[in-house]
C-alpha atoms as a PDB file:
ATOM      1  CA  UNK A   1      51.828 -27.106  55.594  1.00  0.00           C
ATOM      2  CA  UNK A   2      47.797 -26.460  55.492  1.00  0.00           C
ATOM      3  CA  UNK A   3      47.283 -26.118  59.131  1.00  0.00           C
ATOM      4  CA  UNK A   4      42.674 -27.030  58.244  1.00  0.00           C
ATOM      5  CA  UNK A   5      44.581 -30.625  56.961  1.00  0.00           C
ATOM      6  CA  UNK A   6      46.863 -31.787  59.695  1.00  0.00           C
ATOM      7  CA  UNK A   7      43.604 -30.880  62.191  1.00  0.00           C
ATOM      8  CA  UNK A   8      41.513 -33.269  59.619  1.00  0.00           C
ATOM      9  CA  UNK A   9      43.744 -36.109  59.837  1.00  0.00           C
ATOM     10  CA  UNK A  10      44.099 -35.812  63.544  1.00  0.00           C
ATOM     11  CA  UNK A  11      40.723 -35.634  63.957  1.00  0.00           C
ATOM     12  CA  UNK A  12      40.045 -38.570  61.517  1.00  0.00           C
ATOM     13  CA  UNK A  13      42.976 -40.899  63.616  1.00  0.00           C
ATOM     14  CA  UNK A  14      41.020 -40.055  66.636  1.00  0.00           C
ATOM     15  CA  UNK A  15      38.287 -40.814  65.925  1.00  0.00           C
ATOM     16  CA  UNK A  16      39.092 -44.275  64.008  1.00  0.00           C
ATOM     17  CA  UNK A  17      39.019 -47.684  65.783  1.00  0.00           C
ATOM     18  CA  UNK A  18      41.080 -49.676  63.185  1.00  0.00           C
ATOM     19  CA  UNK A  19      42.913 -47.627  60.641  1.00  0.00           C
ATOM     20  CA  UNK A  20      45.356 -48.951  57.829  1.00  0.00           C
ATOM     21  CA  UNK A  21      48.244 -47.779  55.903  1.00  0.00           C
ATOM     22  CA  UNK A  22      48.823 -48.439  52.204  1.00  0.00           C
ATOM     23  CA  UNK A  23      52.297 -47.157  51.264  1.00  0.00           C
ATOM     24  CA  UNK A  24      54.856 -47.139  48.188  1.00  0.00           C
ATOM     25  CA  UNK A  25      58.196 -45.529  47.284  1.00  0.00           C
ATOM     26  CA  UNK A  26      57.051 -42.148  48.014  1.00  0.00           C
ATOM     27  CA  UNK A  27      57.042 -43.063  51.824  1.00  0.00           C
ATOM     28  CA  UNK A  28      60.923 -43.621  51.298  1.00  0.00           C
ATOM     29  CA  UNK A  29      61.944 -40.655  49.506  1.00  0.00           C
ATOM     30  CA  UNK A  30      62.921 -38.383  52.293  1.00  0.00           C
ATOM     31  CA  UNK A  31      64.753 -41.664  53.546  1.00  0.00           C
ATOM     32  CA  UNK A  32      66.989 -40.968  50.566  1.00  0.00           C
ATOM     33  CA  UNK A  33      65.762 -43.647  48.405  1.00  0.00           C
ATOM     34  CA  UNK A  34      64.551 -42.770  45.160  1.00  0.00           C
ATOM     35  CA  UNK A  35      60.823 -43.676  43.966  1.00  0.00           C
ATOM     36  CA  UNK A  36      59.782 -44.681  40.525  1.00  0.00           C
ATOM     37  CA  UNK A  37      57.975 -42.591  38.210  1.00  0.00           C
ATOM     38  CA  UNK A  38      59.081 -38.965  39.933  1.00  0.00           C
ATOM     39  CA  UNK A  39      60.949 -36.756  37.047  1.00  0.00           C
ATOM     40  CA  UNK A  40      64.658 -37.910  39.220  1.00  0.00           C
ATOM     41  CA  UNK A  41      62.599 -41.284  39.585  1.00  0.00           C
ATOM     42  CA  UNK A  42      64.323 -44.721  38.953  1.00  0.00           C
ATOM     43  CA  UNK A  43      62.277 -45.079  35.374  1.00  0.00           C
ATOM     44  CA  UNK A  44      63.537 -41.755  34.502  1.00  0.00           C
ATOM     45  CA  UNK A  45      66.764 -42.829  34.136  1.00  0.00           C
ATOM     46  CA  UNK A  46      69.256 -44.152  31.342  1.00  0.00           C
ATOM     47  CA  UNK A  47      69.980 -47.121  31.291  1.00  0.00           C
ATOM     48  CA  UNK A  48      70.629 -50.039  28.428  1.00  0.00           C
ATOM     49  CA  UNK A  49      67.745 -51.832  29.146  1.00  0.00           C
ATOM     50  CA  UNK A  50      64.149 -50.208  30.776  1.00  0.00           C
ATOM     51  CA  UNK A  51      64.327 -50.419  34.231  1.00  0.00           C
ATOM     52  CA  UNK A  52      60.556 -52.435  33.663  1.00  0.00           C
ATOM     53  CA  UNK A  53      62.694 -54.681  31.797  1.00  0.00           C
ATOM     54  CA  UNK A  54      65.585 -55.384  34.310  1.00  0.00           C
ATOM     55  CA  UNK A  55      63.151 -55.930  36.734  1.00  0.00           C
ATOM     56  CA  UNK A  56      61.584 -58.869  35.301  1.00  0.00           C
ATOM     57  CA  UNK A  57      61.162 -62.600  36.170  1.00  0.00           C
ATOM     58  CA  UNK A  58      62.441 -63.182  32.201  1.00  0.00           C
ATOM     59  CA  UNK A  59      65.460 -60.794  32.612  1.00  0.00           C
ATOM     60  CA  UNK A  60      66.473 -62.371  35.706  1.00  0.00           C
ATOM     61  CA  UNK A  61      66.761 -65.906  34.102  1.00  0.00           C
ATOM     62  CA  UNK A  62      68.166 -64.820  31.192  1.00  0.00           C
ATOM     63  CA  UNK A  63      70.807 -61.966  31.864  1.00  0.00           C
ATOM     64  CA  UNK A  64      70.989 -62.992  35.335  1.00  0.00           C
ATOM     65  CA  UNK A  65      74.442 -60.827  35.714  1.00  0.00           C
ATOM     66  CA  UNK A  66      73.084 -57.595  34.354  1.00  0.00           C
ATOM     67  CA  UNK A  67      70.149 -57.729  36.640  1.00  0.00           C
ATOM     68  CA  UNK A  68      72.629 -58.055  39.710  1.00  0.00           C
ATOM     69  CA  UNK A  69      74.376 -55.123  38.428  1.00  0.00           C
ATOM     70  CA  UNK A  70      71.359 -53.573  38.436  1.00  0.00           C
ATOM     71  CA  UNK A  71      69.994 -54.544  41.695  1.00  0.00           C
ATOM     72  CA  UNK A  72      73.242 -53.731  43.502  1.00  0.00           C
ATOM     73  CA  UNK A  73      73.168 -50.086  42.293  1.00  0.00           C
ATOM     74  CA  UNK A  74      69.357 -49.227  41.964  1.00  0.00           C
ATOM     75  CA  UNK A  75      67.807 -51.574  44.919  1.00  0.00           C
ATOM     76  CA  UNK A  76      69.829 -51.343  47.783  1.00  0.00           C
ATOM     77  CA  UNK A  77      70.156 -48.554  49.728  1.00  0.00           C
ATOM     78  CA  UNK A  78      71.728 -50.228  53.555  1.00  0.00           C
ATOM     79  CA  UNK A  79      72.745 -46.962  55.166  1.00  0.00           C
ATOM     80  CA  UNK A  80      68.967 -45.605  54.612  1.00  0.00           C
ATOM     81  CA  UNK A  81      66.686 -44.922  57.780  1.00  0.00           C
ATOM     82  CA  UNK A  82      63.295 -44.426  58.735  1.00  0.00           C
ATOM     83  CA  UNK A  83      61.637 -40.893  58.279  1.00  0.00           C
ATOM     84  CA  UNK A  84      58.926 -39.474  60.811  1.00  0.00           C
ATOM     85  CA  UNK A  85      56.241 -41.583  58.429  1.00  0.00           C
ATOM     86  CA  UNK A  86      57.923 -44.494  59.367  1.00  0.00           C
ATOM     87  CA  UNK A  87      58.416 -43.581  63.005  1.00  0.00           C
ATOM     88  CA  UNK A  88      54.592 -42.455  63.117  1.00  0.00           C
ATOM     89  CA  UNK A  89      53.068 -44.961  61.670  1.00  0.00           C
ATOM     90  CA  UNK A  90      54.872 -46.933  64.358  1.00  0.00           C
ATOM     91  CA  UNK A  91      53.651 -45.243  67.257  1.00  0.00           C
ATOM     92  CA  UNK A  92      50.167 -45.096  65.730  1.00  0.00           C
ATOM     93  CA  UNK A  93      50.125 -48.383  65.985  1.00  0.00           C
ATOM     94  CA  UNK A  94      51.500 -48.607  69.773  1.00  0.00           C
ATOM     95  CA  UNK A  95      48.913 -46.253  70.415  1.00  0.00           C
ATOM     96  CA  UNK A  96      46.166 -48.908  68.846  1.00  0.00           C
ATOM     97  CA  UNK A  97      44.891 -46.498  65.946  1.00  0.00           C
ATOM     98  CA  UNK A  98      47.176 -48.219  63.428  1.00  0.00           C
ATOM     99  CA  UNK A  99      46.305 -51.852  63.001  1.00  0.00           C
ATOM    100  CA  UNK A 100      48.635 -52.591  59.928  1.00  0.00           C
ATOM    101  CA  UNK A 101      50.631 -51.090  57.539  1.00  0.00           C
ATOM    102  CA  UNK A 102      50.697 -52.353  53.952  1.00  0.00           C
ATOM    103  CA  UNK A 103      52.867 -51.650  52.125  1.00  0.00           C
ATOM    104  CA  UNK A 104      54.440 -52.246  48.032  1.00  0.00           C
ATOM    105  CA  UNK A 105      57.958 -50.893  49.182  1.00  0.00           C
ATOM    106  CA  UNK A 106      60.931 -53.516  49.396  1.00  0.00           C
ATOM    107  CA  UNK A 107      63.457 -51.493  51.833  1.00  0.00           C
ATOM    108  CA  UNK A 108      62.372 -53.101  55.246  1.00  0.00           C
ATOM    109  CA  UNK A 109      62.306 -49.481  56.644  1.00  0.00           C
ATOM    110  CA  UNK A 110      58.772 -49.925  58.250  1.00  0.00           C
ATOM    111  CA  UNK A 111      59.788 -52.634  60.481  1.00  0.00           C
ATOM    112  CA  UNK A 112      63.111 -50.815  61.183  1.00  0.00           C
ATOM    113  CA  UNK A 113      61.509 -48.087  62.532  1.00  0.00           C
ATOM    114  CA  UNK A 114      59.648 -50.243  65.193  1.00  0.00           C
ATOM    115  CA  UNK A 115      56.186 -51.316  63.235  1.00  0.00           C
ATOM    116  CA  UNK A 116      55.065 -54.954  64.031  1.00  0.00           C
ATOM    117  CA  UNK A 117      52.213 -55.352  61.351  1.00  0.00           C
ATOM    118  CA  UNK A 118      53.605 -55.064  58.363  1.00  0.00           C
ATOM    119  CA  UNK A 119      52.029 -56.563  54.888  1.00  0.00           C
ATOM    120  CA  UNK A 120      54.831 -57.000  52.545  1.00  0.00           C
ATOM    121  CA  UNK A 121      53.281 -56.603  49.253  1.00  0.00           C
ATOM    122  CA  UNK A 122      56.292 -56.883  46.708  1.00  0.00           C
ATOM    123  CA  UNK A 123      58.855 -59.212  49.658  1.00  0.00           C
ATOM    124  CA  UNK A 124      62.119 -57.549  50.949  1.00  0.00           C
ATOM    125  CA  UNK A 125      65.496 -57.324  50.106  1.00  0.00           C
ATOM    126  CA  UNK A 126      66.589 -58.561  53.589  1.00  0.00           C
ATOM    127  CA  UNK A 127      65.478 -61.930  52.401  1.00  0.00           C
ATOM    128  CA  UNK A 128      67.145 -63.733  49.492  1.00  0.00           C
ATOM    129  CA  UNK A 129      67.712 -67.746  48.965  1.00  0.00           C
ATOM    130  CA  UNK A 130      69.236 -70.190  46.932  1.00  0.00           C
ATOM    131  CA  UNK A 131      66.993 -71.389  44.193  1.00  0.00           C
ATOM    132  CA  UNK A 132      68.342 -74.626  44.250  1.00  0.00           C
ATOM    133  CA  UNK A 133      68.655 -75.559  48.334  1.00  0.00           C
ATOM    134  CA  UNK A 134      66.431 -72.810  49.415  1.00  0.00           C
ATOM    135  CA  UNK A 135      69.399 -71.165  51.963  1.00  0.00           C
ATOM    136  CA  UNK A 136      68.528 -68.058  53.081  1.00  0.00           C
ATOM    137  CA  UNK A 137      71.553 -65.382  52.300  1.00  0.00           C
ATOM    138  CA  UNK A 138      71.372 -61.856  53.567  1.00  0.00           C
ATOM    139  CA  UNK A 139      71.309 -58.504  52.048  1.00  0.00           C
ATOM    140  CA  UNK A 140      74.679 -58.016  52.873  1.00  0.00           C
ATOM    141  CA  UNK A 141      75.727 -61.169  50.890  1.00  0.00           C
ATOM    142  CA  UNK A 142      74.048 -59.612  48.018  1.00  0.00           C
ATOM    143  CA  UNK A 143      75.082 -56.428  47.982  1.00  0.00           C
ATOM    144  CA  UNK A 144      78.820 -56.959  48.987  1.00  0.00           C
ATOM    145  CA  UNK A 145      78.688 -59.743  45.895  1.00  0.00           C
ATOM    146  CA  UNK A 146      80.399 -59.696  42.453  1.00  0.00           C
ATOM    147  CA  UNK A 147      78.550 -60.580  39.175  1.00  0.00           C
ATOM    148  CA  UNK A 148      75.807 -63.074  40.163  1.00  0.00           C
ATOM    149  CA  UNK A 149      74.889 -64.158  43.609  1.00  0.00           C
ATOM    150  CA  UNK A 150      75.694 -67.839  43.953  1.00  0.00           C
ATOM    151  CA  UNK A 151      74.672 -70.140  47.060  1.00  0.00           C
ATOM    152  CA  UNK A 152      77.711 -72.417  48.389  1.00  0.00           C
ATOM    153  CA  UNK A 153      75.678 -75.183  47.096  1.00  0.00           C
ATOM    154  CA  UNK A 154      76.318 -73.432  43.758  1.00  0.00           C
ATOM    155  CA  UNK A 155      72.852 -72.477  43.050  1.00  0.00           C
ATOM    156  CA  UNK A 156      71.833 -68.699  42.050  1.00  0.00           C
ATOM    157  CA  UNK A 157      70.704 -66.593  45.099  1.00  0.00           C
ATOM    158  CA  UNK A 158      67.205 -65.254  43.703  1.00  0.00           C
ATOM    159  CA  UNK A 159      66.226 -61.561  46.189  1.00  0.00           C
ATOM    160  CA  UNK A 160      62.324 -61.987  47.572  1.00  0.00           C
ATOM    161  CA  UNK A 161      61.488 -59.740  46.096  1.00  0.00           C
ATOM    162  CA  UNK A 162      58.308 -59.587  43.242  1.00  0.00           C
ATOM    163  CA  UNK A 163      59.599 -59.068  40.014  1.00  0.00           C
ATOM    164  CA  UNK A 164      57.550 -58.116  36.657  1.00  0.00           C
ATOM    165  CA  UNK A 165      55.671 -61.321  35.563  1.00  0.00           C
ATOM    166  CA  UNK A 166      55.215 -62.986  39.008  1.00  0.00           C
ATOM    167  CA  UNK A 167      52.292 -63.143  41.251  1.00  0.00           C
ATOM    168  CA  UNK A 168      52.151 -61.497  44.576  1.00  0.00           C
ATOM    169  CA  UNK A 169      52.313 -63.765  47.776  1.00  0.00           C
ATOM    170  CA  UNK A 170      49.227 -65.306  47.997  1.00  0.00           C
ATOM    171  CA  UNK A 171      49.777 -64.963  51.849  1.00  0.00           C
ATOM    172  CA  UNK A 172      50.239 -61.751  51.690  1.00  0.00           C
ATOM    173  CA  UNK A 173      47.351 -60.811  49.166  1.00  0.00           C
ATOM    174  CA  UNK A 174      45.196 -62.534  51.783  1.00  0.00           C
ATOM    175  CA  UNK A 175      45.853 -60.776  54.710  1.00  0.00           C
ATOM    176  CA  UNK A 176      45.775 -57.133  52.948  1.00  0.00           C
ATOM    177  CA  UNK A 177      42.556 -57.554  51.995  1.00  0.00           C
ATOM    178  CA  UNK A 178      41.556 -58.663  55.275  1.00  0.00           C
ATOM    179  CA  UNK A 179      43.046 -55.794  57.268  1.00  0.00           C
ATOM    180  CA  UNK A 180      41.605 -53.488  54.449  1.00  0.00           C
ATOM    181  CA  UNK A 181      38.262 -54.718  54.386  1.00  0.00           C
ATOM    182  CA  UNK A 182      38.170 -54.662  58.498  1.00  0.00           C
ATOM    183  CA  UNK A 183      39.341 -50.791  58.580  1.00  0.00           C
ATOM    184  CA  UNK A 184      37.209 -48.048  59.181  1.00  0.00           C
ATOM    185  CA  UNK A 185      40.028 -45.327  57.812  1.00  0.00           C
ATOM    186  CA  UNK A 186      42.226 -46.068  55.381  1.00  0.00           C
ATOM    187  CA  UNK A 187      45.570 -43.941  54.475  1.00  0.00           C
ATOM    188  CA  UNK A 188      46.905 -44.230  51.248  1.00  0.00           C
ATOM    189  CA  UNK A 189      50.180 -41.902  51.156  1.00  0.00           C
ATOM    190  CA  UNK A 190      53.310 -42.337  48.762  1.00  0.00           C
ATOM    191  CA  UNK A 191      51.927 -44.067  45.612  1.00  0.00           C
ATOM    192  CA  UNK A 192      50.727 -42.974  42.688  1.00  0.00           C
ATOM    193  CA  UNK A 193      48.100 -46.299  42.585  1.00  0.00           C
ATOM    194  CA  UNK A 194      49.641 -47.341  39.120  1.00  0.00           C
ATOM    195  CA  UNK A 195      50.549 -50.392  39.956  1.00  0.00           C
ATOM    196  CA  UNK A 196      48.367 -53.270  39.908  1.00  0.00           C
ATOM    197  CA  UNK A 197      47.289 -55.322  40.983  1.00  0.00           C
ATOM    198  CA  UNK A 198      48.584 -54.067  44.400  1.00  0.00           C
ATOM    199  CA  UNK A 199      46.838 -50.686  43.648  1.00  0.00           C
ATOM    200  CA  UNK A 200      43.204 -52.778  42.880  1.00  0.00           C
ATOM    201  CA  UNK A 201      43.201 -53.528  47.163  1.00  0.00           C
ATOM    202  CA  UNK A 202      42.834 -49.701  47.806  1.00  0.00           C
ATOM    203  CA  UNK A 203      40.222 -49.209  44.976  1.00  0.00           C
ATOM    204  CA  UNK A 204      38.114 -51.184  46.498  1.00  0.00           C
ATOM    205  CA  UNK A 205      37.998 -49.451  49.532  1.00  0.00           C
ATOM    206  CA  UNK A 206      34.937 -48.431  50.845  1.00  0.00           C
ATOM    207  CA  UNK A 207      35.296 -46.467  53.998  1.00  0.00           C
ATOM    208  CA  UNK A 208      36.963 -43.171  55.091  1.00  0.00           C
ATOM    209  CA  UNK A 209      39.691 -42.326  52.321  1.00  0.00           C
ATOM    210  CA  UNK A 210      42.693 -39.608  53.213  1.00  0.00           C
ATOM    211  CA  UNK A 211      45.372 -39.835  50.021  1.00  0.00           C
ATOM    212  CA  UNK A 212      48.692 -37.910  50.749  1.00  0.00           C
ATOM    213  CA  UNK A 213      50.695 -37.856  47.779  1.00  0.00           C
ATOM    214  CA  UNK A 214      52.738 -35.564  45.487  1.00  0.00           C
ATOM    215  CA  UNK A 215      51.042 -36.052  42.513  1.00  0.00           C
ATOM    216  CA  UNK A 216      47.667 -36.954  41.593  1.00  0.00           C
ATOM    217  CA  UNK A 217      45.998 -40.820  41.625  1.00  0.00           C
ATOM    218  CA  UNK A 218      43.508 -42.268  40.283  1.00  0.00           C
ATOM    219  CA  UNK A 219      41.178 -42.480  43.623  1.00  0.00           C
ATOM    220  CA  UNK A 220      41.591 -38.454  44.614  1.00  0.00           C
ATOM    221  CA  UNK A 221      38.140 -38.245  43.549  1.00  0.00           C
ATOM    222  CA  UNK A 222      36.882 -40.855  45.721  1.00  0.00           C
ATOM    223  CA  UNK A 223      38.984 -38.950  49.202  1.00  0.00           C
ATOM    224  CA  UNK A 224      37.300 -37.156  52.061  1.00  0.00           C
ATOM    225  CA  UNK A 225      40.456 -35.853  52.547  1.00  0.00           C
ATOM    226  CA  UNK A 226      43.510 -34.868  50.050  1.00  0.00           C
ATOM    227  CA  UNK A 227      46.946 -33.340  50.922  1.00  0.00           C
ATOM    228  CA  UNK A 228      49.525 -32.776  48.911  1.00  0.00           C
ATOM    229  CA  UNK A 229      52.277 -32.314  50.930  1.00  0.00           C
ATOM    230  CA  UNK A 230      55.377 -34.288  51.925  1.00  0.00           C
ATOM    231  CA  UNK A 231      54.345 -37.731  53.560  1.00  0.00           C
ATOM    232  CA  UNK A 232      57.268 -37.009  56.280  1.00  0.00           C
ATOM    233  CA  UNK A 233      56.333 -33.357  56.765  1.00  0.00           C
ATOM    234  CA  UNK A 234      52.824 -34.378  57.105  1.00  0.00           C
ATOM    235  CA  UNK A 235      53.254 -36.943  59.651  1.00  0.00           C
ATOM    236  CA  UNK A 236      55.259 -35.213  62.228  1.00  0.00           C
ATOM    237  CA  UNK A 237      53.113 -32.543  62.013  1.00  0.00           C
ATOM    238  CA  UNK A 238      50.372 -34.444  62.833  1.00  0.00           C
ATOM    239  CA  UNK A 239      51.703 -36.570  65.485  1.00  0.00           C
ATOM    240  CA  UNK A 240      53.202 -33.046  66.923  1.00  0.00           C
ATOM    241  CA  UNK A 241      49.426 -32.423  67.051  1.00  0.00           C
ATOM    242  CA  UNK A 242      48.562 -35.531  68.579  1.00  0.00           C
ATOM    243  CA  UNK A 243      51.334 -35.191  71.001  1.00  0.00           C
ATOM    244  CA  UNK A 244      49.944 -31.985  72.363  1.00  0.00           C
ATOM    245  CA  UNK A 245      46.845 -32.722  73.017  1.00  0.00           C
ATOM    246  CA  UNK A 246      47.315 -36.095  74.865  1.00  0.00           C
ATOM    247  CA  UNK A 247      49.614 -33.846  77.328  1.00  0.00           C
ATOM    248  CA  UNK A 248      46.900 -31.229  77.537  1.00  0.00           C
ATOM    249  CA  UNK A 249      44.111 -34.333  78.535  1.00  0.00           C
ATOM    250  CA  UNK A 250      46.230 -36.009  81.031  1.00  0.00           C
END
């Protein structure tokens, strides 16, 4: 781990008064759950149909079963845990440098591992409900389920979750762009930024710009500070850092 790198982010963190996150499936990796476009990524695998395709608003009305199968196996990981990103972004923000996390990733891990702020970008799959009452039904309906997901009411349980060809929550939308525009330092770790229109929000970003991420994006240009290193790795290290020198002040 570049030692010049973790001292740059700590120093950045310090010195910010209202820093965001903007996270995707890389965050969850050393979680155990697989990310996307990696070469042992969820895309890179075989199925029948494209994953791109399964995932869809289309493929879920029309092969409803399949995408269940699907879901079951691909999405839902319920013995996963947070990772020291998770747990630091967490205590960045109980420390006040953190004032919200966004993030694209569906796993609920963030809030799991104590964060209060969270900006759901693409829902959860610990919220699912009938399409035709509206019940809510839990992950562990869904994933302990046979064939499709059906309400008592008889209706098909539909995850929260945003598939290919819907919108993002409007709600949600709203209050990323707030926090975003309102930050001084923004962290962009996990993604790869090629998803849109999710990945537009951090492309617009004006201010202080660290990207930590395995692979290139399209903003590394645009970073005062790069590092590509393990998101985990790179967080404990710095809160290690952080650690020791609030001891060494007080």
């Amino acid at each position: 781990m570049p030692e010049n790198s973790i001292v740059s982010l700590a120093r950045l963190l310090r010195s910010s008064r209202r820093s965001v996150f903007f996270g995707g499936a890389g965050v969850s990796t050393e979680s155990g759950i697989p990310d996307f476009r990696s070469t042992g990524g969820l895309y890179n695998q075989q199925w029948r149909y494209p994953p791109e395709t399964i995932l869809s608003h289309t493929f879920f009305l029309r092969q409803t079963e399949e995408f269940f199968r699907f879901y079951r196996q691909k999405m839902l990981f319920p013995n996963a845990r947070p990772n020291p990103a998770h747990e630091a972004l967490a205590a960045l923000e109980k420390m006040g440098i953190l004032s919200a996390v966004i993030t694209q990733n569906i796993d609920g891990l963030h809030q799991a591992a104590g964060s209060q702020h969270v900006i759901e970008l693409h829902g959860s799959v610990h919220r699912n409900h009938c399409t035709r009452c509206h019940r809510f039904h839990s992950m562990e309906e869904i994933l302990h389920g046979e064939g499709i997901s059906h309400c008592a009411c008889g209706g098909v349980i539909k995850p929260d979750v945003v598939l290919y060809e819907e919108q993002l929550p409007p709600d949600a939308i709203e209050e990323a762009v707030d926090a975003i525009a309102k930050a001084d330092l923004m962290i962009i770790g996990g993604t790869s930024l090629a998803v849109y229109p999710a990945a537009g929000f951090a492309a617009d970003y004006q201010g202080t710009l660290v990207i930590i991420n395995r692979s290139p994006t399209p903003l590394d240009r645009k970073a005062d500070l790069l590092i590509d290193q393990p998101i985990g790795k790179t967080f404990a290290a710095v809160m290690h850092l952080l650690q020791e020198e609030e001891t060494t002040n007080s």
